[in-house]
N, C-alpha and C. Protein backbone atom coordinates (compact mmCIF):
# COMPACT_ATOMS: atom_id res chain seq x y z
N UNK A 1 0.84 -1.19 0.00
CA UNK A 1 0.00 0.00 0.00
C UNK A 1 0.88 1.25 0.00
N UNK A 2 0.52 2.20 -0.61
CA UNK A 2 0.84 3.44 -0.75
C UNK A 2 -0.20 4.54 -0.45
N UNK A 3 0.32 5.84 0.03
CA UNK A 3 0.08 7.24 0.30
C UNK A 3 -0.06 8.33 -0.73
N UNK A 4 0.41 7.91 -1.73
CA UNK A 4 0.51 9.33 -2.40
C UNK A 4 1.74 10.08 -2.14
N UNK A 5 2.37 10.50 -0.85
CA UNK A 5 3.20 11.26 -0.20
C UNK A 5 4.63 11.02 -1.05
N UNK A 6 5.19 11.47 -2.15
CA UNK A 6 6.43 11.32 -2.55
C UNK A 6 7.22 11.36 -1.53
N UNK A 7 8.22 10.44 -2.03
CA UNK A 7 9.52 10.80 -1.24
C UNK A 7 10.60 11.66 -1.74
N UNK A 8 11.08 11.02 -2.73
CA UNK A 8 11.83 11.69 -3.94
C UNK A 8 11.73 12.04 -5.29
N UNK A 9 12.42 12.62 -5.89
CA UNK A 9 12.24 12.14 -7.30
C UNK A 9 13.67 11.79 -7.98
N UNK A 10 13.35 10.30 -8.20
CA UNK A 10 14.53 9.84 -9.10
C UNK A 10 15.23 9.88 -10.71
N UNK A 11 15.39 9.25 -10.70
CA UNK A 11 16.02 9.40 -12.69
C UNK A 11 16.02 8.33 -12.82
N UNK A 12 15.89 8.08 -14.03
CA UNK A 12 16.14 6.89 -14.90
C UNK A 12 17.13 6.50 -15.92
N UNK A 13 17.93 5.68 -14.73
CA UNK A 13 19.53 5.74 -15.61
C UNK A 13 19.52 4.33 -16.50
N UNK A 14 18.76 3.26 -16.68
CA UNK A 14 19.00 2.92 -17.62
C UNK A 14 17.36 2.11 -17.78
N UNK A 15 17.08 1.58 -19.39
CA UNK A 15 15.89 0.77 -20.22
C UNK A 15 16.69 -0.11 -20.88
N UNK A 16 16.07 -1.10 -20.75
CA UNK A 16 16.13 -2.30 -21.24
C UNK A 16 15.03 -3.04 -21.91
N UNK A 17 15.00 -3.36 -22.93
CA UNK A 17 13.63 -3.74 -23.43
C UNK A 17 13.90 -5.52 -23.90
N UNK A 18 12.72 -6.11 -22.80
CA UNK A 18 12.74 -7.67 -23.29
C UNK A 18 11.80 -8.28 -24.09
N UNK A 19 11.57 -9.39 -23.66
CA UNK A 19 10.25 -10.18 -24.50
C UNK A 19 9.34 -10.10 -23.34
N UNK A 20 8.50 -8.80 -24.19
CA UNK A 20 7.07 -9.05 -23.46
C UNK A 20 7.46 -7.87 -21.99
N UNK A 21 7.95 -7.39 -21.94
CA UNK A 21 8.59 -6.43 -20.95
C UNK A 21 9.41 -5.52 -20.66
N UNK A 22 10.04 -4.92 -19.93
CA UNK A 22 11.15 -4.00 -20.09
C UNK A 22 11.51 -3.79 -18.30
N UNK A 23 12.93 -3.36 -18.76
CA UNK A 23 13.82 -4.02 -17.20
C UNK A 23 14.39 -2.13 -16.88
N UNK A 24 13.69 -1.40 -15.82
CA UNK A 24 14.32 -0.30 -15.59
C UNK A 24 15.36 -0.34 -14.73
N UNK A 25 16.21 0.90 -14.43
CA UNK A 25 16.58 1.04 -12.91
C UNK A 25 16.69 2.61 -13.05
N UNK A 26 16.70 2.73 -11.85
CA UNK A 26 16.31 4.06 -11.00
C UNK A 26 17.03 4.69 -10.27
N UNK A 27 17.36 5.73 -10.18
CA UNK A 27 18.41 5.81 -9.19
C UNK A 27 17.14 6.75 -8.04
N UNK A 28 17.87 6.68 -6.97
CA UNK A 28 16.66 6.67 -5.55
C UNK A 28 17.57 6.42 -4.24
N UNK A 29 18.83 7.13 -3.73
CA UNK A 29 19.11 7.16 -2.63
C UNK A 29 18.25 6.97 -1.44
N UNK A 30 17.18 7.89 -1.38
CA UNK A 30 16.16 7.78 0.04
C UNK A 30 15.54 6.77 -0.11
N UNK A 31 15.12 6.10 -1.28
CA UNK A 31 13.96 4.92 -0.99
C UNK A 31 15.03 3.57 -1.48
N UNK A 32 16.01 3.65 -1.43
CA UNK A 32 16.87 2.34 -1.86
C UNK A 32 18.04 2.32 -0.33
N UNK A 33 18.12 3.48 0.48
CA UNK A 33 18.30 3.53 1.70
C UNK A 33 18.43 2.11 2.56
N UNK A 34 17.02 1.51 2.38
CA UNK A 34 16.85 0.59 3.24
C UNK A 34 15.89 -1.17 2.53
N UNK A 35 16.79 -0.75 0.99
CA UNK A 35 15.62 -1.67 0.06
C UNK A 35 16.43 -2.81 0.15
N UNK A 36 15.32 -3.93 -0.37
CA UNK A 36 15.90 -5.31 -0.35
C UNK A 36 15.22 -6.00 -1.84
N UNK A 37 15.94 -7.36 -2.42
CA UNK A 37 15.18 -7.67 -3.28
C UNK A 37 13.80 -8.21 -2.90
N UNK A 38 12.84 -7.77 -3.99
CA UNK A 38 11.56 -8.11 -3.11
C UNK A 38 10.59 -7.31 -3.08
N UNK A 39 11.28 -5.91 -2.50
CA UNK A 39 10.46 -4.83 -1.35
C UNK A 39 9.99 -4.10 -3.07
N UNK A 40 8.68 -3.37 -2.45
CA UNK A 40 7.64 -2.71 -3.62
C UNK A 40 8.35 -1.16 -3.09
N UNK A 41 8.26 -0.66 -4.64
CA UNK A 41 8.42 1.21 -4.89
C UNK A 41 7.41 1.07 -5.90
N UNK A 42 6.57 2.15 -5.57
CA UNK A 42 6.28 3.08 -6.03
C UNK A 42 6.71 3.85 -7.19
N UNK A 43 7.10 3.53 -8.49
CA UNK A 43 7.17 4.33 -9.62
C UNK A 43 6.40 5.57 -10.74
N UNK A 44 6.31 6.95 -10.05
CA UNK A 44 5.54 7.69 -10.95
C UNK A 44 3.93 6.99 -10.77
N UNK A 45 4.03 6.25 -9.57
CA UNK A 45 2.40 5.68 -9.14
C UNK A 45 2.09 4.27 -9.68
N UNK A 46 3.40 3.86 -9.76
CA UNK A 46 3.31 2.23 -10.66
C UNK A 46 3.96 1.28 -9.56
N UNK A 47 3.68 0.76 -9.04
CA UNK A 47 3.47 -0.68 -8.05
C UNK A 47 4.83 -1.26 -8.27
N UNK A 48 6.13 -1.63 -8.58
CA UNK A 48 6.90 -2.48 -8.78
C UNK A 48 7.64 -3.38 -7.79
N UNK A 49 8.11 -4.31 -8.20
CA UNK A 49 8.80 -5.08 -7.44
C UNK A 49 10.66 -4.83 -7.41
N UNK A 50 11.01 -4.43 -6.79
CA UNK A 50 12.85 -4.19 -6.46
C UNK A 50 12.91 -5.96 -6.57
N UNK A 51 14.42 -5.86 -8.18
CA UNK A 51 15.26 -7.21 -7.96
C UNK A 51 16.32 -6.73 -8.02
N UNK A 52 16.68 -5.77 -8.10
CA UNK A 52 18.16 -5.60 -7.58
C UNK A 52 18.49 -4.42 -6.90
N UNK A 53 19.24 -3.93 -6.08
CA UNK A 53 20.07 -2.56 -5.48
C UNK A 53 21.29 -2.35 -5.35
N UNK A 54 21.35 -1.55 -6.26
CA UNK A 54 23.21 -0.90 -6.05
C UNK A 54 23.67 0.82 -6.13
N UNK A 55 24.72 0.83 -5.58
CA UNK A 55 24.84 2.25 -5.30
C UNK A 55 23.59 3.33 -6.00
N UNK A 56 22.90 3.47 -4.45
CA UNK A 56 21.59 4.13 -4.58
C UNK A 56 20.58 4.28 -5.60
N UNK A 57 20.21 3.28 -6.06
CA UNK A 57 19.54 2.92 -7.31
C UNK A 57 19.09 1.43 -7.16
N UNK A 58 18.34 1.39 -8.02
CA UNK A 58 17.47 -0.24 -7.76
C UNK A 58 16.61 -0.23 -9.24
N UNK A 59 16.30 -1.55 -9.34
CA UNK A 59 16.51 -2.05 -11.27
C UNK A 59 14.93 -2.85 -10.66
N UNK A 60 13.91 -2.54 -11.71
CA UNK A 60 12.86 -3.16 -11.73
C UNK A 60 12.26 -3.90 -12.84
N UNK A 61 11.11 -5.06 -12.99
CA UNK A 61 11.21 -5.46 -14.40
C UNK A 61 9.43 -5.04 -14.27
N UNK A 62 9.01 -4.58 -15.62
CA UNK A 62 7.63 -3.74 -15.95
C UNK A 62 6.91 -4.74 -16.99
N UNK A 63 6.51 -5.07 -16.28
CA UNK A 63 5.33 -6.18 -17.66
C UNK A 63 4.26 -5.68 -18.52
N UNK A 64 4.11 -6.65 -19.76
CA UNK A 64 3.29 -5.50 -20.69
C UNK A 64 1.79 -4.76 -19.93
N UNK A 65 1.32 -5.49 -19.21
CA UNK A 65 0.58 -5.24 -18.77
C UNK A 65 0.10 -3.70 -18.18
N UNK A 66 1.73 -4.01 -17.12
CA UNK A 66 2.09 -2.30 -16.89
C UNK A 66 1.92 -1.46 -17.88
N UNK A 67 3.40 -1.89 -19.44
CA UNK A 67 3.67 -0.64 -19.89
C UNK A 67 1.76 -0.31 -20.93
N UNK A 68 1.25 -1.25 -20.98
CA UNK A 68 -0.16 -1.12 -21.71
C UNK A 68 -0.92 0.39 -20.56
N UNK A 69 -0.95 0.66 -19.16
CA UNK A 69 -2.06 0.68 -18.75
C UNK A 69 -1.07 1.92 -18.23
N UNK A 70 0.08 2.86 -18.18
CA UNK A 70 1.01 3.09 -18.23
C UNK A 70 2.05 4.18 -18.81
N UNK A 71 2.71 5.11 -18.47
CA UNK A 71 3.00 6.28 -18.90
C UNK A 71 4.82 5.37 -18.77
N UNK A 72 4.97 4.63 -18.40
CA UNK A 72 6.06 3.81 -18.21
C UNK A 72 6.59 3.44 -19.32
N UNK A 73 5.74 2.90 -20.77
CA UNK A 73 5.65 2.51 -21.90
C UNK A 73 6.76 3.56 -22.70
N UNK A 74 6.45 4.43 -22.49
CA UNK A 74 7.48 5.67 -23.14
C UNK A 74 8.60 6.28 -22.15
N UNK A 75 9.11 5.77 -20.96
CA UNK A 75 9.89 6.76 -19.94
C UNK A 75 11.77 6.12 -21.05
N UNK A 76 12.30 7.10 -20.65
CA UNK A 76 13.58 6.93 -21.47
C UNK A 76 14.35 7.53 -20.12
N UNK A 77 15.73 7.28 -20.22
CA UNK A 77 16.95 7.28 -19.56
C UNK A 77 16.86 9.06 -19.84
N UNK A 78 17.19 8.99 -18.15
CA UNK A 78 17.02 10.74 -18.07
C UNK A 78 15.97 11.40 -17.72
N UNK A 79 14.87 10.51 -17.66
CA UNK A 79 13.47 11.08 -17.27
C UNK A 79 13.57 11.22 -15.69
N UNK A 80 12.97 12.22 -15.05
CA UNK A 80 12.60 11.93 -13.79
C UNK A 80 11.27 11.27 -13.23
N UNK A 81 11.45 10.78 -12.37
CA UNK A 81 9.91 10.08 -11.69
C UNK A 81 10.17 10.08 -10.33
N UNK A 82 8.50 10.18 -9.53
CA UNK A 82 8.56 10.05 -8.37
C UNK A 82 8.37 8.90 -7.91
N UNK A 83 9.00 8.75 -6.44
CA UNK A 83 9.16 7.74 -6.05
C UNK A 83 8.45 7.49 -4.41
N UNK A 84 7.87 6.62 -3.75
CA UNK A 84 7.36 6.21 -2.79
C UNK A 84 7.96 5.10 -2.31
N UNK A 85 8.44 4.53 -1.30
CA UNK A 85 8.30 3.12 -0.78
C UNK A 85 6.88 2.61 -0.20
N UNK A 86 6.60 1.23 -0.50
CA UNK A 86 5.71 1.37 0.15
C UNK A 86 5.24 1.42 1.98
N UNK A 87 4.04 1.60 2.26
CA UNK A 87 3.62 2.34 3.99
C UNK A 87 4.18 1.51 5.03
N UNK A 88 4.91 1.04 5.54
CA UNK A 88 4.64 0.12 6.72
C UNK A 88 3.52 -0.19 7.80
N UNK A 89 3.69 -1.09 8.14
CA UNK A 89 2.40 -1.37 9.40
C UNK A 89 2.30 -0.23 10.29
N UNK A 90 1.41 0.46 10.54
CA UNK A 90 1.41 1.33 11.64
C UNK A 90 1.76 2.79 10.74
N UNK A 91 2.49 3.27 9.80
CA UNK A 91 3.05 4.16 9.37
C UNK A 91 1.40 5.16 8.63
N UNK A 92 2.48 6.63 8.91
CA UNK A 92 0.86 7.49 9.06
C UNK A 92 0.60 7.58 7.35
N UNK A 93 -0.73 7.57 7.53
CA UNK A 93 -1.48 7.53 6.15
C UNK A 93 -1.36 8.99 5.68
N UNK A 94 -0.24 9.69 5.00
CA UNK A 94 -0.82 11.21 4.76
C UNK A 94 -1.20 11.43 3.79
N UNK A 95 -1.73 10.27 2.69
CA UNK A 95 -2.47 10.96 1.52
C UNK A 95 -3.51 10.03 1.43
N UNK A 96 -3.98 9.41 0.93
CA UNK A 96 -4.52 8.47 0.94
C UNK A 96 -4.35 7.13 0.20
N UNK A 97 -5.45 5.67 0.61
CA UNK A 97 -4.71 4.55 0.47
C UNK A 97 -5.27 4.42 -1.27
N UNK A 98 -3.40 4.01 -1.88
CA UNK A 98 -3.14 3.76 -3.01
C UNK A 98 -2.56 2.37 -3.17
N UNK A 99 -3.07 1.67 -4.06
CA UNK A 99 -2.62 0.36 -4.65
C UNK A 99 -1.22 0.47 -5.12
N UNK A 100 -1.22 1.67 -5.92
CA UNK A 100 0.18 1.42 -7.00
C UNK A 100 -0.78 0.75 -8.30
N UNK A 101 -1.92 0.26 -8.54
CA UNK A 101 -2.42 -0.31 -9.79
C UNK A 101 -2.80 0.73 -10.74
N UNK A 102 -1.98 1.64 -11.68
CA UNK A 102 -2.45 2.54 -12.20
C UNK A 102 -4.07 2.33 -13.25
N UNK A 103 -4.92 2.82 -13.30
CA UNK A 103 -6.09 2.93 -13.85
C UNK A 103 -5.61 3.05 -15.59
N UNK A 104 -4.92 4.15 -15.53
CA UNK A 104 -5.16 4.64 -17.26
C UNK A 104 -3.85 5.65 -16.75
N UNK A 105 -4.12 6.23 -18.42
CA UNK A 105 -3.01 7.55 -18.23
C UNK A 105 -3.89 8.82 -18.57
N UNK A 106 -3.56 9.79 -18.10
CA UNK A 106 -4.28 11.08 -18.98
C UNK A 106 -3.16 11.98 -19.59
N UNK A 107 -3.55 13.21 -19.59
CA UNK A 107 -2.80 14.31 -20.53
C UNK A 107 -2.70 15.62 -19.76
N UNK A 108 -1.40 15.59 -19.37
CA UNK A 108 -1.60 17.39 -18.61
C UNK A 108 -1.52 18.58 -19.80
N UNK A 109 -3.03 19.42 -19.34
CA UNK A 109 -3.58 19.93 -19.94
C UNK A 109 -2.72 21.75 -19.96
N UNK A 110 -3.25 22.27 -19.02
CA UNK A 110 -3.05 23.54 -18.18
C UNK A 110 -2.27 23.50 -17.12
N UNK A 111 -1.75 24.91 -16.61
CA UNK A 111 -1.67 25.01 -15.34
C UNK A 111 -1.45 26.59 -15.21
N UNK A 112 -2.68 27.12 -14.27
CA UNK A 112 -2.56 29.05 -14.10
C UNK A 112 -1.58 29.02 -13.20
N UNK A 113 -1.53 30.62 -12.86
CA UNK A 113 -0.81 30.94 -12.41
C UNK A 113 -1.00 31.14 -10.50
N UNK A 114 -1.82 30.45 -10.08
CA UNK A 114 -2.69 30.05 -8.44
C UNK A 114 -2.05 28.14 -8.38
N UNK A 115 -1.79 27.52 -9.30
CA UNK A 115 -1.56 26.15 -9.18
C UNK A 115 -2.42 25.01 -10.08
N UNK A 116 -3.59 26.05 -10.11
CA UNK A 116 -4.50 24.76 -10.77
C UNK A 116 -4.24 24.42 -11.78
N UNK A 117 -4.41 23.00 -12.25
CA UNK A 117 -3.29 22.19 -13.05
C UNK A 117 -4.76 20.95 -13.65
N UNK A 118 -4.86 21.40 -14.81
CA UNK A 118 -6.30 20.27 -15.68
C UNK A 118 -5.04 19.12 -16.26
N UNK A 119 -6.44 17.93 -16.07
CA UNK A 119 -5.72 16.89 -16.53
C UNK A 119 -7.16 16.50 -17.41
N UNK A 120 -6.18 15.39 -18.88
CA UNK A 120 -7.80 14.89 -19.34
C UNK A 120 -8.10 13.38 -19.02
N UNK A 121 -8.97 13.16 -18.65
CA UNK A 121 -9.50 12.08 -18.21
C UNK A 121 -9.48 11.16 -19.48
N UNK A 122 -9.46 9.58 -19.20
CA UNK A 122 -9.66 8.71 -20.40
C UNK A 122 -11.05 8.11 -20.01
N UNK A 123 -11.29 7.85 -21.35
CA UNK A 123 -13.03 7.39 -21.15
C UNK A 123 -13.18 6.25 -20.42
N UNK A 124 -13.95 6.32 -19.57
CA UNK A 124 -14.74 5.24 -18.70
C UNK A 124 -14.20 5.83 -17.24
N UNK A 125 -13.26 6.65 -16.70
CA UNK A 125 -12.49 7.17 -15.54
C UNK A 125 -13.49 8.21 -14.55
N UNK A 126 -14.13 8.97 -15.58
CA UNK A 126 -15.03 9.91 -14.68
C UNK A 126 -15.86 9.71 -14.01
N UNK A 127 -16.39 8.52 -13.81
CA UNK A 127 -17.23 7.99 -13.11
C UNK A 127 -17.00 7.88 -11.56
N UNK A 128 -15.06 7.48 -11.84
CA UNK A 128 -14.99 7.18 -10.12
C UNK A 128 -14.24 8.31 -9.40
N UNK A 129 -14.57 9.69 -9.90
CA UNK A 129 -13.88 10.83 -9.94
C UNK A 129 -14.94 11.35 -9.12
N UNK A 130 -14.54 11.98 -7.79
CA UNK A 130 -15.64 13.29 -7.43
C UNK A 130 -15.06 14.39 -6.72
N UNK A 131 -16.22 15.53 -7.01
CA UNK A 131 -15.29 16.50 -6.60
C UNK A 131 -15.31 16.39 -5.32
N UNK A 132 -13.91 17.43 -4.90
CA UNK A 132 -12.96 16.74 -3.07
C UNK A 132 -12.73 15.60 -2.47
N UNK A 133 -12.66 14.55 -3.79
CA UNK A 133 -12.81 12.78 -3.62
C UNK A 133 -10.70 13.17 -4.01
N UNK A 134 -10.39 11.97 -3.83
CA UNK A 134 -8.99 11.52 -4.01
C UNK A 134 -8.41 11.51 -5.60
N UNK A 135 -7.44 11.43 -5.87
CA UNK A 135 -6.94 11.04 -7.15
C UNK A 135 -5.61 10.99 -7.47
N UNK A 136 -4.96 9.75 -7.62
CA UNK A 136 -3.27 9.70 -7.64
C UNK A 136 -2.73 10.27 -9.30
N UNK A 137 -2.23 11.32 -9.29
CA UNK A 137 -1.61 11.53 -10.66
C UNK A 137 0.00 11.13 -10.28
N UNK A 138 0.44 10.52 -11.10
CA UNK A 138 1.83 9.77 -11.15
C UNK A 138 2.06 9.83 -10.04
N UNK A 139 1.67 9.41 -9.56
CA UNK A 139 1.71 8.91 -7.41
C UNK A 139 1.55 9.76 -6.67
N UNK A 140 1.08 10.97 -6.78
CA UNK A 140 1.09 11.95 -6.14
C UNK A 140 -0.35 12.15 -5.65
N UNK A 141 -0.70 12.16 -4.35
CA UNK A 141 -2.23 12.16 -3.77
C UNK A 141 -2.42 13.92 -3.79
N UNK A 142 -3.67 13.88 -4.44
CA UNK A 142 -4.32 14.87 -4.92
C UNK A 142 -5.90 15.30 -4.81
N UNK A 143 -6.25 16.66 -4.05
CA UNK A 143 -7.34 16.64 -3.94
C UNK A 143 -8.51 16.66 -5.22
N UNK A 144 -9.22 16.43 -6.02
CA UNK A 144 -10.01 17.04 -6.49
C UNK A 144 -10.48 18.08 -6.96
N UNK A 145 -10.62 19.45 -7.48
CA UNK A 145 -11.30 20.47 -7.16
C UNK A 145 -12.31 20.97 -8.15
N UNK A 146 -12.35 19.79 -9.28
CA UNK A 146 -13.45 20.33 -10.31
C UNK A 146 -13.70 19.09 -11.18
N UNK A 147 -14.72 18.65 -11.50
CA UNK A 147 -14.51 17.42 -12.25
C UNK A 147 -15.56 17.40 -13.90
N UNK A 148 -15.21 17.37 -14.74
CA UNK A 148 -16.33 16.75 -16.25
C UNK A 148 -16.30 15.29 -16.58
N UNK A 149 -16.80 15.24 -17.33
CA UNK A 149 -16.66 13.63 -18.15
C UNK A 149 -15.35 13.46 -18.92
N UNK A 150 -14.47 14.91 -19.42
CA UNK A 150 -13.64 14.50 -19.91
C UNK A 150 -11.86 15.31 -19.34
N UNK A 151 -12.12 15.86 -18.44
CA UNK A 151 -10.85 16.59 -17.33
C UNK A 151 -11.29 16.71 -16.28
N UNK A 152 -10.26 16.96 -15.32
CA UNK A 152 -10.48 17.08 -13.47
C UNK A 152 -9.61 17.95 -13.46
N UNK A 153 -9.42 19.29 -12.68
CA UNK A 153 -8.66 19.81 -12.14
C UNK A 153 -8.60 19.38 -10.25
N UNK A 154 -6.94 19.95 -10.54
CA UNK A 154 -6.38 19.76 -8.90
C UNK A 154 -6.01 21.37 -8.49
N UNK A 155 -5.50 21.79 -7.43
CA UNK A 155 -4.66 22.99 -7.11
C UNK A 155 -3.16 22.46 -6.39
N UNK A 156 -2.46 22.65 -7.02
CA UNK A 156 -1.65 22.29 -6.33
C UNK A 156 -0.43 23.39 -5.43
N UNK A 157 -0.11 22.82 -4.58
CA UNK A 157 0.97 24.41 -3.73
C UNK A 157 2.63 23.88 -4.13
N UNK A 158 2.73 24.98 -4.29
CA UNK A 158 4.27 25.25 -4.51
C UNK A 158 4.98 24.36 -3.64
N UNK A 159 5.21 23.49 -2.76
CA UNK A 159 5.65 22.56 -2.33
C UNK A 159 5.58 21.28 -3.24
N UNK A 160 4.22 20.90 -3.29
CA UNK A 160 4.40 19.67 -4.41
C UNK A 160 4.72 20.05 -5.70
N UNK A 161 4.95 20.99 -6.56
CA UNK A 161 5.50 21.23 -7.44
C UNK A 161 7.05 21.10 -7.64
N UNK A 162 7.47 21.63 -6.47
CA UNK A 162 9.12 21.54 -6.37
C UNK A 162 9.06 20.17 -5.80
N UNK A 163 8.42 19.38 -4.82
CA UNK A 163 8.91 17.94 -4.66
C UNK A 163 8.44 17.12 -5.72
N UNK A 164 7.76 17.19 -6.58
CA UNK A 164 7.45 15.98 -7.03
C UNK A 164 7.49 16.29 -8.80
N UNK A 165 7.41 15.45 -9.96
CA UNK A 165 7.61 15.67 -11.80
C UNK A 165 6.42 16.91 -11.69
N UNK A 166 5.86 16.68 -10.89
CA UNK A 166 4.16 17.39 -11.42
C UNK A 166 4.63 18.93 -11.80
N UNK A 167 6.07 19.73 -11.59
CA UNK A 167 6.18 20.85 -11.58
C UNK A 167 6.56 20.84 -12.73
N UNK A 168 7.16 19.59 -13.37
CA UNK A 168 7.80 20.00 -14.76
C UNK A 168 7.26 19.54 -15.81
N UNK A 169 5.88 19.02 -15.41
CA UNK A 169 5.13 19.03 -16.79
C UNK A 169 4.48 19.87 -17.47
N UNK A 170 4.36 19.54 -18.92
CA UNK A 170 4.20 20.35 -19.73
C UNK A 170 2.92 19.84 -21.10
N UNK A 171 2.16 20.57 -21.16
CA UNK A 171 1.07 20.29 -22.21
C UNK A 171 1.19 19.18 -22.87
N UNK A 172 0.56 18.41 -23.06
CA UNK A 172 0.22 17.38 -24.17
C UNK A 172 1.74 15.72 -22.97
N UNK A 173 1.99 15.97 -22.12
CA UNK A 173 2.74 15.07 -21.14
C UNK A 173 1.90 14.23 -21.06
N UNK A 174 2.09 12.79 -20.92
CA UNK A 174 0.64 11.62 -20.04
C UNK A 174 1.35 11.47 -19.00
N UNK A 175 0.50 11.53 -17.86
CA UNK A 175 0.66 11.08 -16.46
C UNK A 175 -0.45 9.72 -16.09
N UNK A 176 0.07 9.09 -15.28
CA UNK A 176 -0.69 8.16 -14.63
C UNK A 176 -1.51 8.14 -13.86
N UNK A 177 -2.89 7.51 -13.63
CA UNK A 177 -3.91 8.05 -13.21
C UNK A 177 -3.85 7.03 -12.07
N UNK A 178 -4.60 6.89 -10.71
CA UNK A 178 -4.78 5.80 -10.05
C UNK A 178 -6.48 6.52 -9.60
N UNK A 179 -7.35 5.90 -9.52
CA UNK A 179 -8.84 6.43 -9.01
C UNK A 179 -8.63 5.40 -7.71
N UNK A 180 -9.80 6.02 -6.49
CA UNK A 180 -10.40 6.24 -5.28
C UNK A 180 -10.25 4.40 -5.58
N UNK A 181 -10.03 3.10 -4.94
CA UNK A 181 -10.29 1.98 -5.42
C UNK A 181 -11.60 1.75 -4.81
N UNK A 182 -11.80 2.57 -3.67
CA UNK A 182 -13.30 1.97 -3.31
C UNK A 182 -14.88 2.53 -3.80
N UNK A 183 -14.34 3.31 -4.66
CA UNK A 183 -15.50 3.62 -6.00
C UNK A 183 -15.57 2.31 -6.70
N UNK A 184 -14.47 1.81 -7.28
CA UNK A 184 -14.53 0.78 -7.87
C UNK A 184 -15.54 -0.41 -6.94
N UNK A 185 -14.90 -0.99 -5.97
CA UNK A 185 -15.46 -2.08 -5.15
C UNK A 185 -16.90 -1.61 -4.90
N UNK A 186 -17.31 -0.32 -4.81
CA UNK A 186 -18.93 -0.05 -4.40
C UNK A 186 -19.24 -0.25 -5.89
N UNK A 187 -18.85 -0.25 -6.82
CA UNK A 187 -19.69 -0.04 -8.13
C UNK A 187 -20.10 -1.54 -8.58
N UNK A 188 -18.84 -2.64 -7.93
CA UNK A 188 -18.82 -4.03 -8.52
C UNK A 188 -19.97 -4.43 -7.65
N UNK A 189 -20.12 -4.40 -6.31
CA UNK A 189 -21.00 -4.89 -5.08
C UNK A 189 -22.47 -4.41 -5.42
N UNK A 190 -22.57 -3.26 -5.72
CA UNK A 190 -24.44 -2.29 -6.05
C UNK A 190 -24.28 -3.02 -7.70
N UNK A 191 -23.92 -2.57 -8.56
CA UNK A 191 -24.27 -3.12 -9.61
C UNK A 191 -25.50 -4.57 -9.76
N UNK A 192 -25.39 -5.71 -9.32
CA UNK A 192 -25.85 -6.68 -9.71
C UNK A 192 -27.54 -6.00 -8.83
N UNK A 193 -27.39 -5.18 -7.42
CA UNK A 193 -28.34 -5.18 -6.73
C UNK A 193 -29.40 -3.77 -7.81
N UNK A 194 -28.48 -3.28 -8.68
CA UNK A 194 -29.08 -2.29 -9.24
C UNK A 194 -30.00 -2.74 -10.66
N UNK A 195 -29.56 -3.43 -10.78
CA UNK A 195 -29.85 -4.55 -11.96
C UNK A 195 -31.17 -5.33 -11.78
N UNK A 196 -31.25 -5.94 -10.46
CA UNK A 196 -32.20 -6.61 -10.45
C UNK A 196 -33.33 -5.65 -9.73
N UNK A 197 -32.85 -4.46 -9.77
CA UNK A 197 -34.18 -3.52 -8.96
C UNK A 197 -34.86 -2.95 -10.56
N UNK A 198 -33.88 -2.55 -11.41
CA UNK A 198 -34.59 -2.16 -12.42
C UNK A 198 -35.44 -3.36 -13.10
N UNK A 199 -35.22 -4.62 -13.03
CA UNK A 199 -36.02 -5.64 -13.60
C UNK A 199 -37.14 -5.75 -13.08
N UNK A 200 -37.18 -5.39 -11.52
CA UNK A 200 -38.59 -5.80 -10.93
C UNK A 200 -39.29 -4.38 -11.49
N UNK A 201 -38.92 -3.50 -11.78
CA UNK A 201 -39.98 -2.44 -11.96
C UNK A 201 -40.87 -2.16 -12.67
């Protein structure tokens, strides 16, 4: 489980592209600090598994699956991304609870000159979007503050801009989306009960 709460932001010192996958590594002093093979980061809001660590950096392997669903699909050597470890037992929740299972990607749109920063939504996403509800853009926990069928704006403060990519994006960028997961689980659970109410009617 993840927070949202970046830790750092790393680079991407090298891609590797296999069958059916692709093998990153990262460089990440603070979150490779105390990593082992095994232990989950947080990539730009992407779930991975650490198989290797060496001088402050750690090498992950991304399945198509990922790079399909995924802003990962296109990251090249030199890119920055943020990074999370994941929460420990007991450890404080300060953004809210994230899978790491990215949803989709969108498109950073805007951003004025107060913070607010439009993103465009991909079809079928707006549903589990509400306004002052949650929303992970490339791992970064984010309030809400306006929502359509086809963009959401956030506000963001000059703190998360300087900690986290979100400051250095730029028009037409895809970021990674993660939605609220328990929109999802209420929609799978009411569905069948919604179904059979419209039949009796």
């Amino acid at each position: 489980m993840f927070t949202g709460i970046v830790e750092e932001i790393g680079e991407v010192t090298a891609v590797e592209q296999g069958t059916n996958m692709a093998r990153l590594t990262v460089r990440g002093p603070l979150v490779t600090s105390d990593a082992n093979h095994g232990d989950s980061i947080a990539v730009s809001g992407v779930c991975l598994t650490v198989v290797a660590v060496s001088d402050g950096g750690f090498t992950v392997d991304v399945v198509n699956e990922t790079l399909a669903r995924s802003s990962l699909a296109k990251v090249a050597v030199g890119d920055a991304v943020n990074l999370e470890r994941a929460t420990p037992a007991g450890g404080r929740l300060g953004g809210h609870i994230m899978q790491g299972h990215v949803d989709g990607t969108g498109v950073f749109l805007s951003r004025d000159d107060t913070g607010v920063t439009t993103f465009a939504l991909p079809t079928g996403l707006a549903k589990y979007v509400v306004e002052k509800g949650s929303i992970a853009v490339d791992g970064v926990s984010l309030t809400v503050a306006s929502i359509t069928d086809e963009q959401f704006s956030v506000a963001l403060i000059p703190t998360t801009l300087e900690a986290t990519t979100l400051g250095r994006r730029e028009a037409g960028d895809l970021v990674n989306l993660e939605v609220d997961v328990v929109a999802k689980y209420v929609e799978k659970l009411a569905t069948p009960h919604l179904a059979a109410s419209a039949h009796n009617v």
